[in-house]
Protein backbone atom coordinates (compact mmCIF):
# COMPACT_ATOMS: atom_id res chain seq x y z
CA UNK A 1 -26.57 1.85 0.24
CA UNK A 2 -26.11 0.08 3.59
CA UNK A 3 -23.30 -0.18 6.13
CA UNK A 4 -21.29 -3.45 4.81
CA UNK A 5 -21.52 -1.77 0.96
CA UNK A 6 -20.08 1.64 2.55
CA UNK A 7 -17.39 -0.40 3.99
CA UNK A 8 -16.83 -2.47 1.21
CA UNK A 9 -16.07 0.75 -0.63
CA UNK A 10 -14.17 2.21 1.54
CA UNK A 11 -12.08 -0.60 1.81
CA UNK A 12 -11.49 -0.89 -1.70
CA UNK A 13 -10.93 2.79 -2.47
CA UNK A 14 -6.93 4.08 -2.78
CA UNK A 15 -7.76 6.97 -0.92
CA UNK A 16 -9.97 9.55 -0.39
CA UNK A 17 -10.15 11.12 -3.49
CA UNK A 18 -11.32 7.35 -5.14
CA UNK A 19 -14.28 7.37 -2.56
CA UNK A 20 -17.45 7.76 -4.13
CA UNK A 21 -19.75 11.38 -3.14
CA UNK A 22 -22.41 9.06 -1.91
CA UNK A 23 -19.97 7.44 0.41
CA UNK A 24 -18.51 10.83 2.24
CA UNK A 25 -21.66 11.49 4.53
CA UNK A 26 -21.06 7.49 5.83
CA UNK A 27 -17.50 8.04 6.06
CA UNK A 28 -17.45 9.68 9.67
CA UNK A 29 -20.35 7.02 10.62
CA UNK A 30 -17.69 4.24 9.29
CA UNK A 31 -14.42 4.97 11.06
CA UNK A 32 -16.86 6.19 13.99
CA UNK A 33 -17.66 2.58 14.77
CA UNK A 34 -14.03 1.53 14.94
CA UNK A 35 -14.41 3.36 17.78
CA UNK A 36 -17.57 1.80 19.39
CA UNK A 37 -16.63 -1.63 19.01
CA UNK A 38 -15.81 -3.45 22.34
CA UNK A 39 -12.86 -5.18 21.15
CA UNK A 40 -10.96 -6.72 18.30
CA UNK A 41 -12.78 -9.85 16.57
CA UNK A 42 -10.69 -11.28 14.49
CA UNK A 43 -7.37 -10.19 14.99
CA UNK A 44 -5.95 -11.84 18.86
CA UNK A 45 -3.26 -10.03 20.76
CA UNK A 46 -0.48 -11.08 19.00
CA UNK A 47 -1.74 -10.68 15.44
CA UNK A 48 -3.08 -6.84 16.22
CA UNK A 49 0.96 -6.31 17.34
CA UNK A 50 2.16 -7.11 14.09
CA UNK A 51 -0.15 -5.46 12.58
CA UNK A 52 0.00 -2.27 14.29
CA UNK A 53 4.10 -2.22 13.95
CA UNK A 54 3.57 -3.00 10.19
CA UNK A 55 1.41 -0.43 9.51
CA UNK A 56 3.21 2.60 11.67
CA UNK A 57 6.55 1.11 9.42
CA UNK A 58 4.54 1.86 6.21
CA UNK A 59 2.98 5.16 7.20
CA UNK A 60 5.09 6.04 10.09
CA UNK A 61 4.61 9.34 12.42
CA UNK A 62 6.33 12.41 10.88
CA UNK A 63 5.03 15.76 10.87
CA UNK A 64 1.53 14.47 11.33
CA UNK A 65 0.51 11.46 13.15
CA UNK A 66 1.14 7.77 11.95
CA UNK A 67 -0.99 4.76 11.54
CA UNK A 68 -1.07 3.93 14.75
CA UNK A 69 -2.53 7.04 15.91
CA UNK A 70 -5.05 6.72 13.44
CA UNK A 71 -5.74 3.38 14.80
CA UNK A 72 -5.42 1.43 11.45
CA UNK A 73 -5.08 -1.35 13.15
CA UNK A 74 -8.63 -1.32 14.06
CA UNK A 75 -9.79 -0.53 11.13
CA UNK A 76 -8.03 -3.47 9.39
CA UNK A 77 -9.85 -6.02 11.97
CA UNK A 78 -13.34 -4.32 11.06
CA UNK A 79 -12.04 -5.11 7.73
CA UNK A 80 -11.24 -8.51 8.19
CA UNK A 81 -14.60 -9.53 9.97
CA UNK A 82 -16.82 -7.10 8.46
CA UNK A 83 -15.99 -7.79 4.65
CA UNK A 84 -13.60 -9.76 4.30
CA UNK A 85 -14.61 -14.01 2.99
CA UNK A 86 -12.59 -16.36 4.96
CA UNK A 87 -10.25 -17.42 2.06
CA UNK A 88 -9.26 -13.62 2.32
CA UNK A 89 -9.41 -13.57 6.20
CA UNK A 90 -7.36 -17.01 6.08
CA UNK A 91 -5.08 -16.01 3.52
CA UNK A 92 -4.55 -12.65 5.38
CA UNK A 93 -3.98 -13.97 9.26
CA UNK A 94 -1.33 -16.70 6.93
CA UNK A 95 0.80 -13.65 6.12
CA UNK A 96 0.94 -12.74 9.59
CA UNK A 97 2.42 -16.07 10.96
CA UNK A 98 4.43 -16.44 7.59
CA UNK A 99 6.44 -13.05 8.78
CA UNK A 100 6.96 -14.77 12.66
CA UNK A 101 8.17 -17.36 10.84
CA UNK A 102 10.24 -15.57 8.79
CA UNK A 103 11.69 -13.10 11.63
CA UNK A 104 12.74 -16.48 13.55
CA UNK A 105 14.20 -17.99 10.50
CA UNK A 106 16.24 -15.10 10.18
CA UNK A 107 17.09 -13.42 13.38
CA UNK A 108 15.39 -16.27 16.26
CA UNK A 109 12.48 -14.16 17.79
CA UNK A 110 8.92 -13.13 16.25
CA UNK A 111 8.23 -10.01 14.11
CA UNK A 112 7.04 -7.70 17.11
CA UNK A 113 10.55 -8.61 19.27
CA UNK A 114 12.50 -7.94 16.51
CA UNK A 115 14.76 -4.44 16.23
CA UNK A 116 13.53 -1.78 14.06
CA UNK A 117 16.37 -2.70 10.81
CA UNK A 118 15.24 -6.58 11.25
CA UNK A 119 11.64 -5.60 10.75
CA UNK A 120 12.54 -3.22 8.01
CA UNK A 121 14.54 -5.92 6.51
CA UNK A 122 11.38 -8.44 6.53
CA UNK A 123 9.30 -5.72 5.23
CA UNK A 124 11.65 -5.13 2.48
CA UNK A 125 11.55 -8.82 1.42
CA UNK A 126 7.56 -9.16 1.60
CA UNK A 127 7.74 -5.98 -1.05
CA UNK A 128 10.31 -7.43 -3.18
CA UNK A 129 8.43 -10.33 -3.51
CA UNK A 130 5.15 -8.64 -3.98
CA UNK A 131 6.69 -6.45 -6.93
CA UNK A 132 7.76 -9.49 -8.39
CA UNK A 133 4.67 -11.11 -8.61
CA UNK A 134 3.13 -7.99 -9.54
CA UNK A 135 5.07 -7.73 -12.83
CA UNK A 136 4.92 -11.31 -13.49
CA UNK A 137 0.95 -10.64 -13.47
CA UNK A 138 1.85 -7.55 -15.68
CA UNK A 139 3.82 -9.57 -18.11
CA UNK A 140 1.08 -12.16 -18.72
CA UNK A 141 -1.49 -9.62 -18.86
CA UNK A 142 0.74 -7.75 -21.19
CA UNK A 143 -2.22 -7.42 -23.73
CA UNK A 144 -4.63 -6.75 -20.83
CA UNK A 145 -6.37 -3.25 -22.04
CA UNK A 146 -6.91 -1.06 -19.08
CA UNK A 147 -5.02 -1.23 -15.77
CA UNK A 148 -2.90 -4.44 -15.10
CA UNK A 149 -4.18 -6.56 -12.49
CA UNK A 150 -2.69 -6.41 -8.94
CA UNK A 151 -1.59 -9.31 -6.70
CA UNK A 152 -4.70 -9.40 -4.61
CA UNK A 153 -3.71 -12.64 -3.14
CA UNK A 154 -0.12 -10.89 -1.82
CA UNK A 155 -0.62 -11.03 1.70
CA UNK A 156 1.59 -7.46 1.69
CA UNK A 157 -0.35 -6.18 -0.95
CA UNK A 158 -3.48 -6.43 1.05
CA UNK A 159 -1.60 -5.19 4.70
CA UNK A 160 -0.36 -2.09 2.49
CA UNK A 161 -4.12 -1.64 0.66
CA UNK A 162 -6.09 -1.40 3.83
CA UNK A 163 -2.89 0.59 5.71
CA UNK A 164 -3.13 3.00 3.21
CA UNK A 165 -7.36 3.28 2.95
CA UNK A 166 -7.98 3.00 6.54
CA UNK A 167 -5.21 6.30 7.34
CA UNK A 168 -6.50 8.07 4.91
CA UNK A 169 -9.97 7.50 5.50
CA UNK A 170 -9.45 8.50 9.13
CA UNK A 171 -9.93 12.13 10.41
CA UNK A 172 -6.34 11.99 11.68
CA UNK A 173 -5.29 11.01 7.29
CA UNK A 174 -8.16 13.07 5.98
CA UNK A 175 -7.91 16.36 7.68
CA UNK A 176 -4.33 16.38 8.94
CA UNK A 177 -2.28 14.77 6.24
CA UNK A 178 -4.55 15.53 3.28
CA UNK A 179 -6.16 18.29 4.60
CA UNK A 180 -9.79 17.44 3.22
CA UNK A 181 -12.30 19.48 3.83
CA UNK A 182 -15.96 17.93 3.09
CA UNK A 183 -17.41 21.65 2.27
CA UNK A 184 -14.09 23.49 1.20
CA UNK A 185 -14.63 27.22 1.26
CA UNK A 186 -16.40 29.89 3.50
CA UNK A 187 -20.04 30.14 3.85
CA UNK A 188 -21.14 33.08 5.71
CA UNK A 189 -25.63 32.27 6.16
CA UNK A 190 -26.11 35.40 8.32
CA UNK A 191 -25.26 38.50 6.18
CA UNK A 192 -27.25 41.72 6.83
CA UNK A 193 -29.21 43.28 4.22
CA UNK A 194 -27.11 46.23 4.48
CA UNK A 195 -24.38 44.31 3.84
CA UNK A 196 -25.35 42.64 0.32
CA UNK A 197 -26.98 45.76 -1.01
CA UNK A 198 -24.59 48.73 -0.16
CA UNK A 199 -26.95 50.28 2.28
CA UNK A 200 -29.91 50.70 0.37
CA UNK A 201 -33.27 48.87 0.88
């Protein structure tokens, strides 16, 4: 399995109990290079803001740290120019603009300069609309065997997906929020032979 398919499936995963056993030795070496990269490559200055305030508004900092912390935002630009084709990329970088649009529309400044309600308010609308089109896809698959299909081509579908797979693929998700351990249990390799036979040789 090489890199792209680990992130591919990582990307597409729920979480980290949907990531396949093959993929959790690559995992650290995945969210690792977040961390190498020089800089963003798909996502410019203004499109990383929105981004980043979307994503701490869906998993915000509580008890354990957010998705900004865990520096989702990142991960969503490896995403988008590792994996992604450019009909998703396009279709993904439209959804951005479409919410500056709509935050002017509505309250005459972009997304990132709006107060904390306004954003909540656009947020609210962009999941309204993707539940909507989510049961209308349920409806007409309503003899679908299997799981109903999901509005893949919801721009706020895809910003909550990869929010929600690149937190909880990262150490700060894994280990603090879910509290995954990748060998659970204690392993003690040095025990005396005195110790595992009572004393007697």
């Amino acid at each position: 399995m090489d890199r792209r398919e680990a992130i591919r499936l990582l990307a597409t995963a729920a979480g980290l109990s949907l990531v396949p056993p093959q993929l959790r030795a690559l995992l650290r070496e995945a969210r690792a290079e977040v961390g190498d990269l020089p800089a963003l490559r798909t996502l410019d200055a203004h499109q990383n803001e929105i981004v980043t305030t979307m994503a701490e508004m869906i998993i915000p900092a509580t008890e354990t740290p957010g998705a900004k912390a865990a520096r989702v935002n990142e991960f969503i630009d490896l995403i988008l120019t590792e994996w992604c084709n450019d009909e998703e990329r396009t279709r993904f970088l439209h959804g951005l603009t479409d919410a500056d649009a709509r935050s002017g529309k509505l309250f005459g400044k972009d997304f990132v300069g709006c107060a904390p309600d306004q954003q909540t308010e656009i947020l609210t609308a962009l999941d309204d609309e993707m539940m909507r089109e989510a049961e209308a896809l349920k409806y007409a698959a309503r003899d679908y065997r299997g799981s109903p299909p999901h509005p893949e081509k919801n721009f706020f579908y895809m910003m909550k997906h990869l929010t929600l797979t690149g937190y909880y693929t990262s150490q700060i998700g894994a280990e603090q929020e879910l509290h995954f351990q990748m060998f659970p249990g204690r392993f003690d390799g040095c025990v005396p032979v005195t110790g595992a036979t009572g004393g007697e040789e």
